[in-house]
PDB file of N, CA and C in Angstrom:
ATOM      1  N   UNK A   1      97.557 108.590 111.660  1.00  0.00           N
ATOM      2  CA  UNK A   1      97.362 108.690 113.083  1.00  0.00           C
ATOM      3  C   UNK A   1      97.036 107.315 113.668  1.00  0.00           C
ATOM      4  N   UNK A   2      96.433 106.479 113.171  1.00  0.00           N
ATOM      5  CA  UNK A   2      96.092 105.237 113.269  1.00  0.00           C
ATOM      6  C   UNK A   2      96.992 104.601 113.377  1.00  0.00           C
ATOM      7  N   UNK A   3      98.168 104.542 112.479  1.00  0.00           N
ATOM      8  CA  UNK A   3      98.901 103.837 112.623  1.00  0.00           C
ATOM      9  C   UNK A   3     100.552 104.350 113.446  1.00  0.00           C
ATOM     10  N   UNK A   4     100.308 105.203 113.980  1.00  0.00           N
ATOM     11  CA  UNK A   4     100.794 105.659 115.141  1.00  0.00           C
ATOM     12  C   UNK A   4     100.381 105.561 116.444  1.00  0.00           C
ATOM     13  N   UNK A   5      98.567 105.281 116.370  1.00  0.00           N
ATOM     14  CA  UNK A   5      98.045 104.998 117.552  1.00  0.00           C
ATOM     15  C   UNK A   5      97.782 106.614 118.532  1.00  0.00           C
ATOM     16  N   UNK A   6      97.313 107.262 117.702  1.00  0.00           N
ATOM     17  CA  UNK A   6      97.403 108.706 118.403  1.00  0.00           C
ATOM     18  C   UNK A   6      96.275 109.018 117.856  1.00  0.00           C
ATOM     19  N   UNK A   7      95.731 110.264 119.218  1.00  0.00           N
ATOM     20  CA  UNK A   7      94.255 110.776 119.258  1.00  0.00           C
ATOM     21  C   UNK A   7      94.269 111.986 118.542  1.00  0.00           C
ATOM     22  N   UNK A   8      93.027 112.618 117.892  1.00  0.00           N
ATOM     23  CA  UNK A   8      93.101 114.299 117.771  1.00  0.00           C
ATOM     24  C   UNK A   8      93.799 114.930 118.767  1.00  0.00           C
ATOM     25  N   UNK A   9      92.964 114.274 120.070  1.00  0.00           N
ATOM     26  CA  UNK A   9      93.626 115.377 120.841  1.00  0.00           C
ATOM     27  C   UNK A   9      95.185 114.871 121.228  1.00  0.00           C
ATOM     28  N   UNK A  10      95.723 114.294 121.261  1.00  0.00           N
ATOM     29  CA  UNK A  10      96.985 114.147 121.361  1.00  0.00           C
ATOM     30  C   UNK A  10      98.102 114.531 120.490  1.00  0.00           C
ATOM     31  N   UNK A  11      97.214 114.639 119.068  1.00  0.00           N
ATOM     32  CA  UNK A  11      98.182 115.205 117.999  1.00  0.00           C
ATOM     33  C   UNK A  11      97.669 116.923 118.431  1.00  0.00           C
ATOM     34  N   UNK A  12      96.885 117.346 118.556  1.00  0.00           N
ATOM     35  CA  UNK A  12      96.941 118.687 119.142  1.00  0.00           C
ATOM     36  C   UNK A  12      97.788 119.021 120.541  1.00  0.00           C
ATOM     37  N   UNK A  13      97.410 118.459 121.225  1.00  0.00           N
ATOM     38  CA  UNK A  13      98.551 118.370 122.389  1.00  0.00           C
ATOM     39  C   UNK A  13     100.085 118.472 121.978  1.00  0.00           C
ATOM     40  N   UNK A  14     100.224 117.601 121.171  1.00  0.00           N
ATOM     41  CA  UNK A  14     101.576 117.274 120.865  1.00  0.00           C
ATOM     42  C   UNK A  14     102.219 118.329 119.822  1.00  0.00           C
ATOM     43  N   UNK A  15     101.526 118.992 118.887  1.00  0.00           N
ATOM     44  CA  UNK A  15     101.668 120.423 118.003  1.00  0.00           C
ATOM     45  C   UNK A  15     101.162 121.562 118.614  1.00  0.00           C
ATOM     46  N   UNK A  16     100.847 121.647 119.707  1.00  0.00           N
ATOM     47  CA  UNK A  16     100.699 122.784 120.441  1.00  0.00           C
ATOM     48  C   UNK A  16      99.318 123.706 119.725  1.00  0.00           C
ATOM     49  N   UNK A  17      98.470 123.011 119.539  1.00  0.00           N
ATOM     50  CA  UNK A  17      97.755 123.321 118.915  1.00  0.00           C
ATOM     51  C   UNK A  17      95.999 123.315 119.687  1.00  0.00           C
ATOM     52  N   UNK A  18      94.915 123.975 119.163  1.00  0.00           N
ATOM     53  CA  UNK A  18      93.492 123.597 119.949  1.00  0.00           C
ATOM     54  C   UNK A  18      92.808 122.259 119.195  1.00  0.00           C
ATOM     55  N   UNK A  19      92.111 121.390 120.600  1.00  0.00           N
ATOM     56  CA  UNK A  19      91.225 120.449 119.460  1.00  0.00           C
ATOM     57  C   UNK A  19      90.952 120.349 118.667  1.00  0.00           C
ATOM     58  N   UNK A  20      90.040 121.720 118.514  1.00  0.00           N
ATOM     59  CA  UNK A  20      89.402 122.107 116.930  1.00  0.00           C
ATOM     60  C   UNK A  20      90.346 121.836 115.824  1.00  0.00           C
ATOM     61  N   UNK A  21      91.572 122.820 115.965  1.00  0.00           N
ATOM     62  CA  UNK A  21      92.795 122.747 114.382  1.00  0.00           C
ATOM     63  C   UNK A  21      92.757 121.483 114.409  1.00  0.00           C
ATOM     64  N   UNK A  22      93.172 120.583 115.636  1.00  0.00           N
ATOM     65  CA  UNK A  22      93.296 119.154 115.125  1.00  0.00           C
ATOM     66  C   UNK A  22      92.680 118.508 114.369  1.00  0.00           C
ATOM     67  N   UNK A  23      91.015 118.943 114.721  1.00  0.00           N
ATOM     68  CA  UNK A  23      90.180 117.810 114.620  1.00  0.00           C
ATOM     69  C   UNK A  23      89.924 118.360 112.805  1.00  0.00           C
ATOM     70  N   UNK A  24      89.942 119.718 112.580  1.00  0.00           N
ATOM     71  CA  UNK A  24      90.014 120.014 111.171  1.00  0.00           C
ATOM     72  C   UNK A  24      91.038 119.921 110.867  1.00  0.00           C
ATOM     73  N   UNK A  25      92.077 119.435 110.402  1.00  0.00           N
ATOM     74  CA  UNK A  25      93.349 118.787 109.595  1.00  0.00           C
ATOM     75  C   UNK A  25      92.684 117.941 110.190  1.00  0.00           C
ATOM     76  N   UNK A  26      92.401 116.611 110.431  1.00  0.00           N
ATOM     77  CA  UNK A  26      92.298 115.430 110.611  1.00  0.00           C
ATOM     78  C   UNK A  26      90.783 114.918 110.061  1.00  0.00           C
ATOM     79  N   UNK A  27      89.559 116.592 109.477  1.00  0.00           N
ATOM     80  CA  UNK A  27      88.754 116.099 108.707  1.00  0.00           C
ATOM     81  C   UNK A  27      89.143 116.543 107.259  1.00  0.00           C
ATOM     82  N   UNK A  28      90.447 117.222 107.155  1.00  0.00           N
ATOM     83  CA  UNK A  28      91.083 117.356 105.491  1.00  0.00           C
ATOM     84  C   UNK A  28      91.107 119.289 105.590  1.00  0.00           C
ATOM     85  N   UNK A  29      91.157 119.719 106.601  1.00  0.00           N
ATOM     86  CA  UNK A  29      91.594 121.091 106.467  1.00  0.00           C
ATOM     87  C   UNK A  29      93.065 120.895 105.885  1.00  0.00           C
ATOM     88  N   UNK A  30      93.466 122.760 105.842  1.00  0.00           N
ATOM     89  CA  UNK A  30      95.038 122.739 105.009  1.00  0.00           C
ATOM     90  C   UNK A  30      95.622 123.539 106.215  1.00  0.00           C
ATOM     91  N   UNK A  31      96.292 122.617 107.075  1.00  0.00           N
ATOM     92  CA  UNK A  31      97.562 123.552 107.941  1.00  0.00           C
ATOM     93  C   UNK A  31      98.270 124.592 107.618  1.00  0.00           C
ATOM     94  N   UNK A  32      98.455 125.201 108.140  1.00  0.00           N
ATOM     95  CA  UNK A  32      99.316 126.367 107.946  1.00  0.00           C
ATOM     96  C   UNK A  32     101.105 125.502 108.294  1.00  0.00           C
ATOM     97  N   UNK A  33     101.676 126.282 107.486  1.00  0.00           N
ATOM     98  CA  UNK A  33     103.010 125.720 107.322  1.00  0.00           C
ATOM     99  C   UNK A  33     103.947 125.379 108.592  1.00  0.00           C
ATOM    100  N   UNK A  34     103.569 125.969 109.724  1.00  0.00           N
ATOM    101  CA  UNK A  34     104.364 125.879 110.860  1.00  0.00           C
ATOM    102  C   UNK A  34     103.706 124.807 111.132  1.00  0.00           C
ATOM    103  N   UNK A  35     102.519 124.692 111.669  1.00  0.00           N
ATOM    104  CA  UNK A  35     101.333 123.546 112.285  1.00  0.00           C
ATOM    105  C   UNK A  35     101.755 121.839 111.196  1.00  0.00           C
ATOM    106  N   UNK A  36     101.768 122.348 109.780  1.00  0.00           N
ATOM    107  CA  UNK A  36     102.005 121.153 109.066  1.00  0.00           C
ATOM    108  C   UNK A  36     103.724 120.499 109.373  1.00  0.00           C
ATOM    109  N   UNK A  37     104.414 121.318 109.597  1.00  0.00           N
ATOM    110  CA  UNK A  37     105.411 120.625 109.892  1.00  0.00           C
ATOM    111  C   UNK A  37     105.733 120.106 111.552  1.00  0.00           C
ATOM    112  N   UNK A  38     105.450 120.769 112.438  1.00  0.00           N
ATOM    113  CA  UNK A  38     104.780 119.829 113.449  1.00  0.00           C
ATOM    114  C   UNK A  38     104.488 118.589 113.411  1.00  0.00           C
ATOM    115  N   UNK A  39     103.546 118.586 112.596  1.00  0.00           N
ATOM    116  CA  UNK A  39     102.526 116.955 112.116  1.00  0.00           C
ATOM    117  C   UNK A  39     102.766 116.389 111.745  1.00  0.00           C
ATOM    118  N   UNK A  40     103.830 116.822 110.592  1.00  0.00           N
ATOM    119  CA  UNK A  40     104.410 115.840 110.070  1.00  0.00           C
ATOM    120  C   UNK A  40     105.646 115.367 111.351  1.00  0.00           C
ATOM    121  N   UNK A  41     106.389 116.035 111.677  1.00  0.00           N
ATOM    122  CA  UNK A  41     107.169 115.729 112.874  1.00  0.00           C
ATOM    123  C   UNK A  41     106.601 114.603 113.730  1.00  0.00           C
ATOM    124  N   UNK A  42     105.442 114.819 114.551  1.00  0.00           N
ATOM    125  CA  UNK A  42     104.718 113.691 115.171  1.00  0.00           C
ATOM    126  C   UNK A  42     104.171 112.776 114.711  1.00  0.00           C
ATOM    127  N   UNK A  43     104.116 112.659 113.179  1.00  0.00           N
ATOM    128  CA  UNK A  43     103.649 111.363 112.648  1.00  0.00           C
ATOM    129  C   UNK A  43     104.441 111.220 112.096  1.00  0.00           C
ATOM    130  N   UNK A  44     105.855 111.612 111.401  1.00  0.00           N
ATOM    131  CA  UNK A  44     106.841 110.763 110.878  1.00  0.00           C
ATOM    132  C   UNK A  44     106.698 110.527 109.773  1.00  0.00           C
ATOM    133  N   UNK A  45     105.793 112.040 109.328  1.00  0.00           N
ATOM    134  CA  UNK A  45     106.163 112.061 107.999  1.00  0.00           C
ATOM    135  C   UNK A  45     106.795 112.740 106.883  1.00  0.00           C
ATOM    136  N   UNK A  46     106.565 113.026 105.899  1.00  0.00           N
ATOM    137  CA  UNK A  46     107.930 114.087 104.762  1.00  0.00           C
ATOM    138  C   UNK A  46     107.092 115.059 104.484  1.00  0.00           C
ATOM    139  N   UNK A  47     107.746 116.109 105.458  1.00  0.00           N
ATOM    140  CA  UNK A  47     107.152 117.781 105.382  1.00  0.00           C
ATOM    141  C   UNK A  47     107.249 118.139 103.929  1.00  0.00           C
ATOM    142  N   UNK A  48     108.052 117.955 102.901  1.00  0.00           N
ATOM    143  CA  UNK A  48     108.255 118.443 101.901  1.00  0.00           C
ATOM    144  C   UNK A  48     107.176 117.496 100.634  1.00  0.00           C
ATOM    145  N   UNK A  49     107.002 116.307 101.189  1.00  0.00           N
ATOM    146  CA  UNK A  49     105.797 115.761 100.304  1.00  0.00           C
ATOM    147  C   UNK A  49     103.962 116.269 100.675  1.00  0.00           C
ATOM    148  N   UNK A  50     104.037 116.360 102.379  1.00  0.00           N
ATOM    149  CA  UNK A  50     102.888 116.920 102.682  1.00  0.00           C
ATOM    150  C   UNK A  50     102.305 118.241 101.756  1.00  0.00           C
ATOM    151  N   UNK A  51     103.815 119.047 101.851  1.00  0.00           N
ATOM    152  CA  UNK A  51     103.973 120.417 101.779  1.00  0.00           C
ATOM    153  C   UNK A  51     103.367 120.478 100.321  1.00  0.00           C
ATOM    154  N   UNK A  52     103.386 119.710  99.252  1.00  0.00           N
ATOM    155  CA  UNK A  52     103.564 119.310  97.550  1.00  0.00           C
ATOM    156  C   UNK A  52     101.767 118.977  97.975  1.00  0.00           C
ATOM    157  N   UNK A  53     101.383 117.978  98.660  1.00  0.00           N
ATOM    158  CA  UNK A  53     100.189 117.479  98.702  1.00  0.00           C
ATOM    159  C   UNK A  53      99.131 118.768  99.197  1.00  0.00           C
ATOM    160  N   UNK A  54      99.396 119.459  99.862  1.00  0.00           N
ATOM    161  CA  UNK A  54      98.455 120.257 100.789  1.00  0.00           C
ATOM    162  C   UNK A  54      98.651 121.806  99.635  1.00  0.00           C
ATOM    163  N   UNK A  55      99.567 121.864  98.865  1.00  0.00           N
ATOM    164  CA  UNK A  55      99.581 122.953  98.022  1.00  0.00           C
ATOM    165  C   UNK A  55      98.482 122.548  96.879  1.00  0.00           C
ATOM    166  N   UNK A  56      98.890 121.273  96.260  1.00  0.00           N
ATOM    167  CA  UNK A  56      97.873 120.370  94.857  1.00  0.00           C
ATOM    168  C   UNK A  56      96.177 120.620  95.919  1.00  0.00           C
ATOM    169  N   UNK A  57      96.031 120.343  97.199  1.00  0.00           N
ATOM    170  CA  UNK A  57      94.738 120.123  97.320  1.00  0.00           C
ATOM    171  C   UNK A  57      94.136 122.071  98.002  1.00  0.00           C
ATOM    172  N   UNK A  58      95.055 122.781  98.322  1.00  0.00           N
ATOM    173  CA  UNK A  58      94.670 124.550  98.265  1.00  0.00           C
ATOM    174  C   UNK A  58      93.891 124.512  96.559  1.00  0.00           C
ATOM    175  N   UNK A  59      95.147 124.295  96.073  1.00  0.00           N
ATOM    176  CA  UNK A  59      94.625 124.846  93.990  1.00  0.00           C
ATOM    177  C   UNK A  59      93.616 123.840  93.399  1.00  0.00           C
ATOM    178  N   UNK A  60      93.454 122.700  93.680  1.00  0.00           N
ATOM    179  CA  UNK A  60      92.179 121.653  93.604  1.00  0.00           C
ATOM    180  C   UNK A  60      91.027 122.204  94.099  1.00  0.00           C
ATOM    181  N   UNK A  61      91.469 123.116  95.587  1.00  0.00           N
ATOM    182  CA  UNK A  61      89.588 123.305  96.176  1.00  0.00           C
ATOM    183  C   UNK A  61      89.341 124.822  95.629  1.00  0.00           C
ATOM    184  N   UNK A  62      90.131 125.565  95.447  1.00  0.00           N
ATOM    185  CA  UNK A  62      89.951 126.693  94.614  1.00  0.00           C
ATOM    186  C   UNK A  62      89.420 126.900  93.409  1.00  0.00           C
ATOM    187  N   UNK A  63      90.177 126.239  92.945  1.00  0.00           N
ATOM    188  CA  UNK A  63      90.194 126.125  91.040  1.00  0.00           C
ATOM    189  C   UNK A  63      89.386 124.786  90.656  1.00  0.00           C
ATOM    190  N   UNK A  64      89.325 123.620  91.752  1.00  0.00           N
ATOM    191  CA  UNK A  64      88.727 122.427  90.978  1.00  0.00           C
ATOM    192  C   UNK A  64      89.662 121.792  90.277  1.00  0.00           C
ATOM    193  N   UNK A  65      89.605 120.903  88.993  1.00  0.00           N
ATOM    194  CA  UNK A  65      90.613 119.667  88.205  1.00  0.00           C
ATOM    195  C   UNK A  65      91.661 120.674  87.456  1.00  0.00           C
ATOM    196  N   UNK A  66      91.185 122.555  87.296  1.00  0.00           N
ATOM    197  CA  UNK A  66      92.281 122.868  85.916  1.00  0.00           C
ATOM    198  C   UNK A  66      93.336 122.997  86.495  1.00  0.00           C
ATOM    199  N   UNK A  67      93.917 123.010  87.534  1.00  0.00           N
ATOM    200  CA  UNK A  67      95.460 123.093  87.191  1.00  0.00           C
ATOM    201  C   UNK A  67      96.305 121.433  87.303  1.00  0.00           C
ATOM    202  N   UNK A  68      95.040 120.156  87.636  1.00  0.00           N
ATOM    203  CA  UNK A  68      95.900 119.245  87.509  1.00  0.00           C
ATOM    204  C   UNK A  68      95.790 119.259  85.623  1.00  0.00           C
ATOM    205  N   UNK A  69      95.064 119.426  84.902  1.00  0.00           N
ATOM    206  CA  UNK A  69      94.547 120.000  83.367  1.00  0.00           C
ATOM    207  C   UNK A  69      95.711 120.600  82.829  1.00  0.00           C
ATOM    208  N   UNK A  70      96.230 121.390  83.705  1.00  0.00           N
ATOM    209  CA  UNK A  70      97.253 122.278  82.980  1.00  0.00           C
ATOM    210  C   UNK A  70      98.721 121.848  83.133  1.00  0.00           C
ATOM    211  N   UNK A  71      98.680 120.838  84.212  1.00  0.00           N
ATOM    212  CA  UNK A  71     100.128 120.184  84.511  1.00  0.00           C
ATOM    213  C   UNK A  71      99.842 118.735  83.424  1.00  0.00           C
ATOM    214  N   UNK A  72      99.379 118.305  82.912  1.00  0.00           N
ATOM    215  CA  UNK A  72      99.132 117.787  82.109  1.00  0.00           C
ATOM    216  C   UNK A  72      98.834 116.681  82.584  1.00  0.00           C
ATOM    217  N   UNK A  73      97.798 116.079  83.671  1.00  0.00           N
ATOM    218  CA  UNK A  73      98.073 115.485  84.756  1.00  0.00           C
ATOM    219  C   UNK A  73      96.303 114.949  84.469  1.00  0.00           C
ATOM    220  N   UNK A  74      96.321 113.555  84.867  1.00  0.00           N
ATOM    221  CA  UNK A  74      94.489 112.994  84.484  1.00  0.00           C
ATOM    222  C   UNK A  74      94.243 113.284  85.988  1.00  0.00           C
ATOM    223  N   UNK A  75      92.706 113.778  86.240  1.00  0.00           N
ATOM    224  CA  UNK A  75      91.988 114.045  87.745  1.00  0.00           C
ATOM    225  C   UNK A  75      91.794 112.904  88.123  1.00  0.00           C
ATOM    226  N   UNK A  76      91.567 111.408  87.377  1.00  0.00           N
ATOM    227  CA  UNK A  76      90.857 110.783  87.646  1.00  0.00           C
ATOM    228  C   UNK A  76      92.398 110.038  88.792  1.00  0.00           C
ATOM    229  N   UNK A  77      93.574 110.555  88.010  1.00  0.00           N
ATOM    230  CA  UNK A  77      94.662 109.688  89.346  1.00  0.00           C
ATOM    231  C   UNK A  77      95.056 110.303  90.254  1.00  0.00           C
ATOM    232  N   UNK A  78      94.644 111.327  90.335  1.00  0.00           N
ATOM    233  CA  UNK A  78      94.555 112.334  91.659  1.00  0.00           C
ATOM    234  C   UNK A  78      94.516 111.602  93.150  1.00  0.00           C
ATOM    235  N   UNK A  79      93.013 110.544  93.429  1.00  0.00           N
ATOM    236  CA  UNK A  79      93.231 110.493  94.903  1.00  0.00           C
ATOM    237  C   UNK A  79      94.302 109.172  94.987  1.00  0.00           C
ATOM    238  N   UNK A  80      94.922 108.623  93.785  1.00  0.00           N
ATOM    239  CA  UNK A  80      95.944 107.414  94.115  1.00  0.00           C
ATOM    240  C   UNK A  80      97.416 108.156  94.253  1.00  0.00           C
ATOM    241  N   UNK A  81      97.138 109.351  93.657  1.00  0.00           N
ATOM    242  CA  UNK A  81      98.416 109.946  94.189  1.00  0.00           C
ATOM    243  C   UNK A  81      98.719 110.480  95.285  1.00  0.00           C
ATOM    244  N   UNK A  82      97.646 110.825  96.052  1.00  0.00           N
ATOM    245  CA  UNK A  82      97.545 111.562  97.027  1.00  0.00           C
ATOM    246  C   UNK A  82      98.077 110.459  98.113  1.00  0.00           C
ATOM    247  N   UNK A  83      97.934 109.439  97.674  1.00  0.00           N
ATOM    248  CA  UNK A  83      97.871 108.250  98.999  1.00  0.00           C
ATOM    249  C   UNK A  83      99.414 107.707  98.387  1.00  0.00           C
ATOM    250  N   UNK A  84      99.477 107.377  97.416  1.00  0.00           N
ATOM    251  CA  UNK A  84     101.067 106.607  96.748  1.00  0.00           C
ATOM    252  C   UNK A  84     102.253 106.963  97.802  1.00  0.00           C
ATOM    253  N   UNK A  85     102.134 107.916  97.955  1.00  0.00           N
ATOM    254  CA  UNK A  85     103.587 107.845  99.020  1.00  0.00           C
ATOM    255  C   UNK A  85     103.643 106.484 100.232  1.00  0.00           C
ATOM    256  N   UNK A  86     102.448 106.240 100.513  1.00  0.00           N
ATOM    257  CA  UNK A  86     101.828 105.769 101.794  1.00  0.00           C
ATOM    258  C   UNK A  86     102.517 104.151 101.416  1.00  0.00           C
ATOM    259  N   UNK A  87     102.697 103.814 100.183  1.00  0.00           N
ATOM    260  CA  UNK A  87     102.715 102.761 100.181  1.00  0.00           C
ATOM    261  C   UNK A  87     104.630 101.834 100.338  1.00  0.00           C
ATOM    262  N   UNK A  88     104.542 100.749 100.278  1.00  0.00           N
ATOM    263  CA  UNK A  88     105.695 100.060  99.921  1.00  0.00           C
ATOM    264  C   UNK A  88     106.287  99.916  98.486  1.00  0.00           C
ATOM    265  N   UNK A  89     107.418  99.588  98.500  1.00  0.00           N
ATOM    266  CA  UNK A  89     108.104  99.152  97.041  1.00  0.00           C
ATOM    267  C   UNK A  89     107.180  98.351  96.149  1.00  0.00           C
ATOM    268  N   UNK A  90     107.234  97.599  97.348  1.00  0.00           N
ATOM    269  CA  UNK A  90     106.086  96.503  96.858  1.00  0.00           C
ATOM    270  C   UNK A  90     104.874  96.347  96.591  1.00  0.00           C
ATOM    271  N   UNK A  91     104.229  97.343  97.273  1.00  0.00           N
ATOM    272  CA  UNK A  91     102.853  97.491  97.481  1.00  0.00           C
ATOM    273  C   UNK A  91     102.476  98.265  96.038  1.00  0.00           C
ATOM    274  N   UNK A  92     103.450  99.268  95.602  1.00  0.00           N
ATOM    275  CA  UNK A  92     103.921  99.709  93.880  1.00  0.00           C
ATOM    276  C   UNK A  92     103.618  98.865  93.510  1.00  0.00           C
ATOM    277  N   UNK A  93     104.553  98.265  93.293  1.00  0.00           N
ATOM    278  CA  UNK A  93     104.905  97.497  92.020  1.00  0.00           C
ATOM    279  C   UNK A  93     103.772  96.052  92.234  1.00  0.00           C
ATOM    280  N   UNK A  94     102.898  95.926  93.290  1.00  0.00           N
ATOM    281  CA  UNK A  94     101.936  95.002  92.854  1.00  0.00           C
ATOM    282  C   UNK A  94     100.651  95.932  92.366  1.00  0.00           C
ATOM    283  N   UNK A  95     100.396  97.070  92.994  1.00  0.00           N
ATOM    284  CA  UNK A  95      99.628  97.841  91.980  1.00  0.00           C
ATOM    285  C   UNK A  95      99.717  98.553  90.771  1.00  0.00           C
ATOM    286  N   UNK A  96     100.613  98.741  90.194  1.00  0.00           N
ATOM    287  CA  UNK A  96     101.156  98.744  88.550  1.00  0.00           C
ATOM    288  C   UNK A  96     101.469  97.118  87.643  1.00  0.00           C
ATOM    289  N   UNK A  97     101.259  96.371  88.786  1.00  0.00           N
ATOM    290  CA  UNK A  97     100.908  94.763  88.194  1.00  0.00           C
ATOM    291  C   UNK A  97      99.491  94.418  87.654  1.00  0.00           C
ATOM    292  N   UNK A  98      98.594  95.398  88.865  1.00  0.00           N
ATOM    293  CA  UNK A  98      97.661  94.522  88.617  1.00  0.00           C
ATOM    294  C   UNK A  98      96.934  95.675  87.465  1.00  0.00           C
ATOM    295  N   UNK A  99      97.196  96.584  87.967  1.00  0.00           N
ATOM    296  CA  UNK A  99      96.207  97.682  87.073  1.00  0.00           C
ATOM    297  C   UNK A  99      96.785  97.635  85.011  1.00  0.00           C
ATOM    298  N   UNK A 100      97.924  96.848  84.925  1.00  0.00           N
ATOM    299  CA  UNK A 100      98.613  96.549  83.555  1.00  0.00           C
ATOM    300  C   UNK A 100      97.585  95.500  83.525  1.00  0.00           C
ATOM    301  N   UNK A 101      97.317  94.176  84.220  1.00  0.00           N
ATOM    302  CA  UNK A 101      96.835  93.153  83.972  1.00  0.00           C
ATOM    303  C   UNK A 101      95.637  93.429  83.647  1.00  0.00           C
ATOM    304  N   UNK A 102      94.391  94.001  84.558  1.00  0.00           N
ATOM    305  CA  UNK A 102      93.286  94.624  84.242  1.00  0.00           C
ATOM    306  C   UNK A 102      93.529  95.807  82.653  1.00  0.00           C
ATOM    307  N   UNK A 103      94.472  96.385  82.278  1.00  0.00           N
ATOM    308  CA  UNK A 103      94.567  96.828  81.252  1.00  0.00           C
ATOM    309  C   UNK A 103      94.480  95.829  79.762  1.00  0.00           C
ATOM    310  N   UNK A 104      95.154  94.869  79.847  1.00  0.00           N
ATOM    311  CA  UNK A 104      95.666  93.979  79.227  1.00  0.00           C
ATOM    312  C   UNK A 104      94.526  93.051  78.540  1.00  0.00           C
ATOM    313  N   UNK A 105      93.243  93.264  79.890  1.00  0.00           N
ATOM    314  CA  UNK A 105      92.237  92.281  80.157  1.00  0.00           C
ATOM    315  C   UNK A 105      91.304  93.146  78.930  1.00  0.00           C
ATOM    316  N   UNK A 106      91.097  94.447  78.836  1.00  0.00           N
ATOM    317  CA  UNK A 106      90.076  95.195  78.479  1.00  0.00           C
ATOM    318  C   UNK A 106      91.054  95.077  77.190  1.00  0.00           C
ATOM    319  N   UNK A 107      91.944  94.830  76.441  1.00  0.00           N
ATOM    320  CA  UNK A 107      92.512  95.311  75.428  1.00  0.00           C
ATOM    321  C   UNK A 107      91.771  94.425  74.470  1.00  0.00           C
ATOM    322  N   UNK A 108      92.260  92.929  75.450  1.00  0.00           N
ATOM    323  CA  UNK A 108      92.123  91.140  74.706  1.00  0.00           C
ATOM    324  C   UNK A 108      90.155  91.753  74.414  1.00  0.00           C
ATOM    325  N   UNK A 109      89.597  91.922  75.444  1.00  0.00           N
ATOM    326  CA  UNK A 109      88.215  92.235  75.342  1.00  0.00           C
ATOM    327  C   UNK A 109      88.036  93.102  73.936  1.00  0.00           C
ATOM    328  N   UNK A 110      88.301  94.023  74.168  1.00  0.00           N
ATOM    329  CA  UNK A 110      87.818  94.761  72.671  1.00  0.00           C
ATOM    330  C   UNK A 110      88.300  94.466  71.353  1.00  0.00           C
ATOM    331  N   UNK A 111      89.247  93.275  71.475  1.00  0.00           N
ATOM    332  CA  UNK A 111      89.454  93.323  70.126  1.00  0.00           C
ATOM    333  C   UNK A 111      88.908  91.597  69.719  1.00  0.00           C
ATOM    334  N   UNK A 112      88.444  90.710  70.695  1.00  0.00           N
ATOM    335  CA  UNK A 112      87.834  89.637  70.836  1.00  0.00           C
ATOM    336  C   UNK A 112      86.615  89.803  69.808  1.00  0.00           C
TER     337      UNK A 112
END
């Protein structure tokens, strides 16, 4: 929203929606499927990745870490995935640079 430059209430305005829904999706509520694609519409983003994200965080607040457990999936990369779409090619591939390098760093360390 920020980087669209748009208010709660304008993204409610604009999804036909009340303050309130706004202002909860915008403190991490889970839209209902009509409302989420709206939102994504006015912010320009991929209904079908939201749609993937907002399903993982329903079965996360329900269940907690087991079904990322059961997809065979670590909790601990959970909130970098949640955001990874957000990023550039580049913005990748300098954070799989650096997080190898910091890997690399702890390897030389333990065997020093």
């Amino acid at each position: 929203m920020e980087e669209r430059d748009i208010s709660i209430r304008q993204l409610g305005i604009s999804c036909d929606v009340s303050y309130e829904t706004a202002r909860r999706v915008y403190r991490g509520s889970i839209p209902a499927k009509p409302v989420l694609r709206l939102m994504c519409e006015v912010l320009d983003l991929n209904f079908d990745e939201m749609g993937r994200l907002a399903n993982a965080a329903t079965l996360i607040k329900k269940y907690g870490e087991i079904p990322l457990e059961v997809a065979g999936k670590n909790p601990e990369l959970a909130p970098i995935e949640r955001v990874w779409f957000l990023l550039t090619p580049d913005q990748k591939q300098d954070a799989i640079s650096l997080i190898q390098a910091w890997a690399a760093r702890s390897k030389a360390n333990k065997t020093s």
